[in-house]
PDB file of N, CA and C in Angstrom:
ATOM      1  N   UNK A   1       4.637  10.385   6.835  1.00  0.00           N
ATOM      2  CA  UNK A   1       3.610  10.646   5.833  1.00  0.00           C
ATOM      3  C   UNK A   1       4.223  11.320   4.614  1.00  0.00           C
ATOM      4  N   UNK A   2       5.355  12.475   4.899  1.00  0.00           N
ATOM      5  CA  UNK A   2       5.682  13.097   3.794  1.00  0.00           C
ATOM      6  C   UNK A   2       6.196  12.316   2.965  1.00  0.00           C
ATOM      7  N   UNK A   3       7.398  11.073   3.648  1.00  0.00           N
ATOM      8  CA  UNK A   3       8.090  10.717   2.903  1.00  0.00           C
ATOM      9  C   UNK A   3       7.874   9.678   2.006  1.00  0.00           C
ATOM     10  N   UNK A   4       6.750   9.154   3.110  1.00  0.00           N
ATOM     11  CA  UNK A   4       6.015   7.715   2.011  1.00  0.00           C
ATOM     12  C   UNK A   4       4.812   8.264   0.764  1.00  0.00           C
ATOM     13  N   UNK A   5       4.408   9.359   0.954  1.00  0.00           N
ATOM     14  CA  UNK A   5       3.411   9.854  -0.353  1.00  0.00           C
ATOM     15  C   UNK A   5       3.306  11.322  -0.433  1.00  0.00           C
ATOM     16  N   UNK A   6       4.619  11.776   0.267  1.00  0.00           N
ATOM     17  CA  UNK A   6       4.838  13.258  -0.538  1.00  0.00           C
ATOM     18  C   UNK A   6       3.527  14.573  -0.067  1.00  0.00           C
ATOM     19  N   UNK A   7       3.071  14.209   1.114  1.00  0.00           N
ATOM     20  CA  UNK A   7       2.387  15.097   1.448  1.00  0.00           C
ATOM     21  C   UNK A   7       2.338  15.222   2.427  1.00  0.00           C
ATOM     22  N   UNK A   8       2.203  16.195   3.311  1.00  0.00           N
ATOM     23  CA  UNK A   8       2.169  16.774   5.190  1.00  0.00           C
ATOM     24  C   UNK A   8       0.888  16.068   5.701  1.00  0.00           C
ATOM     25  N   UNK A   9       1.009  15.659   6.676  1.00  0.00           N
ATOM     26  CA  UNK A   9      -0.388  15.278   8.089  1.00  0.00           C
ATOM     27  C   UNK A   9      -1.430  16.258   7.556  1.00  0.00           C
ATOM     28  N   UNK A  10      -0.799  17.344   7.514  1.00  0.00           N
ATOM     29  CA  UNK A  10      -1.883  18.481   7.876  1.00  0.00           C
ATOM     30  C   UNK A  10      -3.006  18.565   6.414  1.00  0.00           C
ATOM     31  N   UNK A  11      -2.208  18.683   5.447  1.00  0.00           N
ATOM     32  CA  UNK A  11      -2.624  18.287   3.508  1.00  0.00           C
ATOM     33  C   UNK A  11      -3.676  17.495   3.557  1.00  0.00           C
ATOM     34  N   UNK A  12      -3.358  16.227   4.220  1.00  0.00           N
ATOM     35  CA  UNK A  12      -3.768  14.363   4.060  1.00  0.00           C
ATOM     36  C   UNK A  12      -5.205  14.933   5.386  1.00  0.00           C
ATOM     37  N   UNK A  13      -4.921  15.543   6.811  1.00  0.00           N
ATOM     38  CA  UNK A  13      -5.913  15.504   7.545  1.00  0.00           C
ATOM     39  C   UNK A  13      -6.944  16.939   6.654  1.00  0.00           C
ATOM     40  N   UNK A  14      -7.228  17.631   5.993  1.00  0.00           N
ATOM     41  CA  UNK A  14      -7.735  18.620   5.737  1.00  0.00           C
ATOM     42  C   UNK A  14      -8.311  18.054   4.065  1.00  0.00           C
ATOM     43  N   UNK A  15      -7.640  17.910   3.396  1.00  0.00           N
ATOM     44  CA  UNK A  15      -8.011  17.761   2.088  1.00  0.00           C
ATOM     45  C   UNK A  15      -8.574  16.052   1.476  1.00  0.00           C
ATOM     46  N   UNK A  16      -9.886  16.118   1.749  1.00  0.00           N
ATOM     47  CA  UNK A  16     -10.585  14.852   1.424  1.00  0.00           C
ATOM     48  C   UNK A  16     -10.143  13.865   0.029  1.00  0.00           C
ATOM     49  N   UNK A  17     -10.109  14.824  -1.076  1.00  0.00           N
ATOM     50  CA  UNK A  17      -9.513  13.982  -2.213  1.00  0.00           C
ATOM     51  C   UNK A  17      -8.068  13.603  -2.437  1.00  0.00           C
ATOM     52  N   UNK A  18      -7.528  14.205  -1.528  1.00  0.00           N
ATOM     53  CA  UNK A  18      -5.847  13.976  -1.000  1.00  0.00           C
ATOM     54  C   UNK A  18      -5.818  12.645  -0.433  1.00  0.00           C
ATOM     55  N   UNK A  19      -6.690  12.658   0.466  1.00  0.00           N
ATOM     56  CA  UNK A  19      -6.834  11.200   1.650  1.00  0.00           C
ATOM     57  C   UNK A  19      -7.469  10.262   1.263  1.00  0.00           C
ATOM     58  N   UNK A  20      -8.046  10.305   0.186  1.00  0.00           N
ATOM     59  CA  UNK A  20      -8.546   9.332  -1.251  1.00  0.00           C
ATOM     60  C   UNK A  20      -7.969   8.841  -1.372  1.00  0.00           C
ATOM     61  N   UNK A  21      -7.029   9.386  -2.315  1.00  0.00           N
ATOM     62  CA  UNK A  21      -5.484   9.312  -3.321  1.00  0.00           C
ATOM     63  C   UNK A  21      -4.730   8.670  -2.504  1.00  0.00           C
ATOM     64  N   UNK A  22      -4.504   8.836  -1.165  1.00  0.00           N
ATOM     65  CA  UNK A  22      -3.664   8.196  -0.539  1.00  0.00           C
ATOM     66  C   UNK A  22      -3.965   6.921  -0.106  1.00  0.00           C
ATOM     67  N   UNK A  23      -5.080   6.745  -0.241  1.00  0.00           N
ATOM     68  CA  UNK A  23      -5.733   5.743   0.858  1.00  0.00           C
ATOM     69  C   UNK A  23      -6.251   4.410  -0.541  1.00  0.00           C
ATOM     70  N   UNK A  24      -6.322   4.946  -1.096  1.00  0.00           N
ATOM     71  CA  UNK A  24      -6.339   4.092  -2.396  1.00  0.00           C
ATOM     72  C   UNK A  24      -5.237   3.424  -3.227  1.00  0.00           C
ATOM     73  N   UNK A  25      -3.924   4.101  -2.644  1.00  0.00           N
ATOM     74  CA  UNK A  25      -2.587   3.882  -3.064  1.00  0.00           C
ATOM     75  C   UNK A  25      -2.217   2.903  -2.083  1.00  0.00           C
ATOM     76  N   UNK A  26      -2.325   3.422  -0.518  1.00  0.00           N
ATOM     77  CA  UNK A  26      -2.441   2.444   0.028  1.00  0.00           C
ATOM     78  C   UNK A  26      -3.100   1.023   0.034  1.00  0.00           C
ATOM     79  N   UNK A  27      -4.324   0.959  -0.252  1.00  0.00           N
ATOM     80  CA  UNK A  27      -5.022  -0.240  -1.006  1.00  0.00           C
ATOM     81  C   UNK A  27      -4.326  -1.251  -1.728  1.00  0.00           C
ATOM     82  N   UNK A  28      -3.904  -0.163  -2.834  1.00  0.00           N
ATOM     83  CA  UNK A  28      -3.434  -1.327  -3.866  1.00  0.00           C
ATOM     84  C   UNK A  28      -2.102  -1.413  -3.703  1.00  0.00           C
ATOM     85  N   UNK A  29      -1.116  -0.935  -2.302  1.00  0.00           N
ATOM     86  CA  UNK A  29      -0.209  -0.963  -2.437  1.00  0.00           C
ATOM     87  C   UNK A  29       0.224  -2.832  -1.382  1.00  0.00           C
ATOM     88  N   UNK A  30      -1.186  -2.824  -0.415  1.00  0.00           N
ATOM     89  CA  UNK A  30      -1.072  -3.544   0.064  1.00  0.00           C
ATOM     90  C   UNK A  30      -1.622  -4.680  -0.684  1.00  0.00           C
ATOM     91  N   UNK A  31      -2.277  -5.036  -1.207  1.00  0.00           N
ATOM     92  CA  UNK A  31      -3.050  -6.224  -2.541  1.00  0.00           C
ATOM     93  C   UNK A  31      -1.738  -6.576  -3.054  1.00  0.00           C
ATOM     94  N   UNK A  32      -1.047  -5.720  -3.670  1.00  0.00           N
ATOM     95  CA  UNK A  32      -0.095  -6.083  -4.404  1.00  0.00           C
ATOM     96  C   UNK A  32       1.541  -6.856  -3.474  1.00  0.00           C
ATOM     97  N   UNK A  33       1.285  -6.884  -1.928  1.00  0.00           N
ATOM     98  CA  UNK A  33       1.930  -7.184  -1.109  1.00  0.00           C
ATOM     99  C   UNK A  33       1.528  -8.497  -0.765  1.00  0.00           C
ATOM    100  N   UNK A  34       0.447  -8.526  -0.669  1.00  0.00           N
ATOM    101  CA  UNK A  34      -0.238 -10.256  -0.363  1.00  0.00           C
ATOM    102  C   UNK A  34      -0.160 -10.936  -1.518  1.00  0.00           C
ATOM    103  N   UNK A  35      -0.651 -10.548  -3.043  1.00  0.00           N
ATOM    104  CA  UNK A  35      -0.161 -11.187  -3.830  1.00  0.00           C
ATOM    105  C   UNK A  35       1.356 -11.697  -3.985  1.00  0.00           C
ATOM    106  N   UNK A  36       2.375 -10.872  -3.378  1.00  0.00           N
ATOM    107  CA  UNK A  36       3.747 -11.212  -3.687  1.00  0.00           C
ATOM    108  C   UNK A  36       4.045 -12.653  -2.583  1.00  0.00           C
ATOM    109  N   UNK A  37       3.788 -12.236  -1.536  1.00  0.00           N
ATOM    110  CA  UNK A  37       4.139 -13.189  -0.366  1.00  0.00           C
ATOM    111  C   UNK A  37       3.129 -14.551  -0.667  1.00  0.00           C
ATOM    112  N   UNK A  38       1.646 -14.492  -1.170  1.00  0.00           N
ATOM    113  CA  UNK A  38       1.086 -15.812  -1.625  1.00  0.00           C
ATOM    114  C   UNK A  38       1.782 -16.244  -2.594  1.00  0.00           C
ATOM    115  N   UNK A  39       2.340 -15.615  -3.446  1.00  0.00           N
ATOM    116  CA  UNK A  39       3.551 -16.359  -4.521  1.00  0.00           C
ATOM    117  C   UNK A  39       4.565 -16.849  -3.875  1.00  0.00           C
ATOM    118  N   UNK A  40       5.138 -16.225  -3.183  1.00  0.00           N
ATOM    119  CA  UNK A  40       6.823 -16.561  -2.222  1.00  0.00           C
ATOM    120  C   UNK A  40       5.966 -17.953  -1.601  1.00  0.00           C
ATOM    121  N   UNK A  41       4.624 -17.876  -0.847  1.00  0.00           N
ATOM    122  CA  UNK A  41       4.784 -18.726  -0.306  1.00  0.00           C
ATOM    123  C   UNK A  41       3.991 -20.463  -1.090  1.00  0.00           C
ATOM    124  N   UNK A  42       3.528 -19.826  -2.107  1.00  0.00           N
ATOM    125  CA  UNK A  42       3.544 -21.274  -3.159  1.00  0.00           C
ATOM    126  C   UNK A  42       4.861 -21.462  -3.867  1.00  0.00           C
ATOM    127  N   UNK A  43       5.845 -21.177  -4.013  1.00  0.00           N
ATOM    128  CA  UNK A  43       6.811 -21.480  -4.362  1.00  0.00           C
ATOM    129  C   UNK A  43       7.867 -22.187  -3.142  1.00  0.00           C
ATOM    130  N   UNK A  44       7.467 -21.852  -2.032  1.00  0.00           N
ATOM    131  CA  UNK A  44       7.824 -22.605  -1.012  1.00  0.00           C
ATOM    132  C   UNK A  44       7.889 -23.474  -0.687  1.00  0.00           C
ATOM    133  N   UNK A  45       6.288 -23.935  -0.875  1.00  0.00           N
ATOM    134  CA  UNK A  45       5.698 -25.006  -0.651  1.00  0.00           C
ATOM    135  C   UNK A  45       5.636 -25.987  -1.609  1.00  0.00           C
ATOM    136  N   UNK A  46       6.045 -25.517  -2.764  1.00  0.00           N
ATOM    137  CA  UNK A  46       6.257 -26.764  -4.122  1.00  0.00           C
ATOM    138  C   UNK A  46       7.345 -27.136  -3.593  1.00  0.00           C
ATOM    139  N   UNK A  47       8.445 -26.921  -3.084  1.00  0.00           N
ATOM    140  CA  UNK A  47       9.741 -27.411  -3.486  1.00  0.00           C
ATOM    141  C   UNK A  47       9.655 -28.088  -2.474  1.00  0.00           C
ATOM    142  N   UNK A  48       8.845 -28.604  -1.094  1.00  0.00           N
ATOM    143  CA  UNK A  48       9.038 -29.055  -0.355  1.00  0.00           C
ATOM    144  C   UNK A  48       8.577 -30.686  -0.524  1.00  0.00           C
TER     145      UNK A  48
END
């Protein structure tokens, strides 16, 4: 937890707008992961 968004279990389990912030980062951290791999995988699939 610390190392991926810089804050303790304990911070993230106690502080609600902390676990927002995080959880919203997470969000768009994953959107922006499916967008990459639906690209990788239309570019895949053209060349085939």
């Amino acid at each position: 937890m610390h190392g991926a968004h810089g804050i303790g279990y304990e911070v993230y389990k106690r502080k609600h707008d902390v676990r927002m912030q995080v959880e919203q980062k997470r969000e768009q951290e994953y959107k922006q992961s499916r967008r990459m791999i639906a690209a990788l995988d239309r570019k895949v699939h053209a060349n085939i």
